[in-house]
Protein backbone atom coordinates (compact mmCIF):
# COMPACT_ATOMS: atom_id res chain seq x y z
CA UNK A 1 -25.32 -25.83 159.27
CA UNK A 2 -25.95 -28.63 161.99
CA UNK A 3 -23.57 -29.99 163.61
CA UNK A 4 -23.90 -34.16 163.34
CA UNK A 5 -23.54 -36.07 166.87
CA UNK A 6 -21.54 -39.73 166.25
CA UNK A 7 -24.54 -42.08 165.88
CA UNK A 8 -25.63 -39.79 163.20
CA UNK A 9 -21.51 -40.20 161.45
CA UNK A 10 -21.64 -43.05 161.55
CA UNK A 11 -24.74 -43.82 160.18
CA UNK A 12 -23.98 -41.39 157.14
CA UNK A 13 -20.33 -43.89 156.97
CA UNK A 14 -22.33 -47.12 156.90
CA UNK A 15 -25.07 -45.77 154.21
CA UNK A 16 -22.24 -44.29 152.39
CA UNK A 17 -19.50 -47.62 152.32
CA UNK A 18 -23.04 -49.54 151.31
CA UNK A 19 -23.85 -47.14 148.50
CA UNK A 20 -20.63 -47.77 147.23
CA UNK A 21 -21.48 -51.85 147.76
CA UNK A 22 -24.29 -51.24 145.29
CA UNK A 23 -26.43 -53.35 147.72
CA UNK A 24 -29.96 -52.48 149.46
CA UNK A 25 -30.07 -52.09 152.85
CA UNK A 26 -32.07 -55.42 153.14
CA UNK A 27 -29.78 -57.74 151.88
CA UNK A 28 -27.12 -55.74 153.36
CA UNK A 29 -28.61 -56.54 156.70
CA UNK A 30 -29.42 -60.05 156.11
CA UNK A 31 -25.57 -61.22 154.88
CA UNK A 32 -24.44 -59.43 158.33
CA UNK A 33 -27.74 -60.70 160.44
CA UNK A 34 -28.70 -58.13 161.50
CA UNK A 35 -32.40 -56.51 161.71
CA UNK A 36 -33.16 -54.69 158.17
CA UNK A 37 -35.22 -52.05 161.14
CA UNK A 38 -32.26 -51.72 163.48
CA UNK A 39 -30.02 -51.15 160.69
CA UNK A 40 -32.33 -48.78 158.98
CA UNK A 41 -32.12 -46.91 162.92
CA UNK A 42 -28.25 -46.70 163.04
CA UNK A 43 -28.10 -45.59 159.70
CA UNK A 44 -30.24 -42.28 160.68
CA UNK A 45 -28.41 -41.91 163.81
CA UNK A 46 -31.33 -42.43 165.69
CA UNK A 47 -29.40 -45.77 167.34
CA UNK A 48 -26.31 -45.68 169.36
CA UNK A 49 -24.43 -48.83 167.72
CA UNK A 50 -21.95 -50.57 170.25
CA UNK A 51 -18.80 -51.49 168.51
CA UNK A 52 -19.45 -54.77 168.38
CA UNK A 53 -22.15 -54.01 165.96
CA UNK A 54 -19.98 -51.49 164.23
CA UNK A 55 -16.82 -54.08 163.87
CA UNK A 56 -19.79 -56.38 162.12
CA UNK A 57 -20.98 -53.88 160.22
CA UNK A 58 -17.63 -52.79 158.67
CA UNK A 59 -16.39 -56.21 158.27
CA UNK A 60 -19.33 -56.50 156.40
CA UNK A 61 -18.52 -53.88 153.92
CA UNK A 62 -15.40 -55.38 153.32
CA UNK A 63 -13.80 -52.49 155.51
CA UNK A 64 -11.59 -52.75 158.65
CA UNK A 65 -12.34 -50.52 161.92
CA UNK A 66 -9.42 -47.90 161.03
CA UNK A 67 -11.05 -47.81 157.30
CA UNK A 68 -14.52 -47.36 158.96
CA UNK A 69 -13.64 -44.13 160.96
CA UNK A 70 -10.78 -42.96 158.76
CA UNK A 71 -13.32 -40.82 156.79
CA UNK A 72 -13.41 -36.73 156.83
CA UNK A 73 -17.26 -37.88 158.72
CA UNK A 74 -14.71 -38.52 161.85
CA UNK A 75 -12.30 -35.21 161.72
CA UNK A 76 -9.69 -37.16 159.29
CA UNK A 77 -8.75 -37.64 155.52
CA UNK A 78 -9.59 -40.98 153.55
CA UNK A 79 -6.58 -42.98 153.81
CA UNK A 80 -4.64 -42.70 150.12
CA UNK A 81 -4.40 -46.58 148.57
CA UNK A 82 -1.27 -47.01 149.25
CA UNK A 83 -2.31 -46.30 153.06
CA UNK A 84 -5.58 -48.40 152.97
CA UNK A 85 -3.55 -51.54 151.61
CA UNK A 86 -0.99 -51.59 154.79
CA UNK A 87 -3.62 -50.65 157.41
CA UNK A 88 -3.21 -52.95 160.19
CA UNK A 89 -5.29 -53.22 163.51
């Protein structure tokens, strides 16, 4: 199996968290403005995202930075509910 480099993560976390959203990656991209293309690129990994565009992306989805990357995507476990409701950054 290939191995996935971090653009390609966390394109599979954003496409994932949106899935979940029930929303289409074009209206996704418009409530955040952003570029429906550019979007479309990070969320193939072809498109290193800076984490500016990643903290706008997640905040987007609802999601905070530690909830973004706390995903077995990133080497850890999905935080438990209990976790995800005191998660501070």
């Amino acid at each position: 199996m290939t191995e996935l480099n971090a653009p390609m993560r966390v394109g599979l976390r954003i496409k994932e968290l949106r899935g979940e959203l029930g929303v289409s990656q074009e209206s996704f991209a418009y409530s955040i403005e952003m570029s429906r293309t550019y979007l479309a690129e990070v969320e193939v990994g072809r498109r290193n995202v800076s984490i500016e565009n990643v903290d706008r992306i997640a905040r987007g989805l609802g999601v905070s930075l530690r909830e973004f990357f706390d995903s077995e995507l990133f080497g850890g476990k999905p935080l438990q509910s209990s976790e995800a409701d005191g998660a501070a950054l």
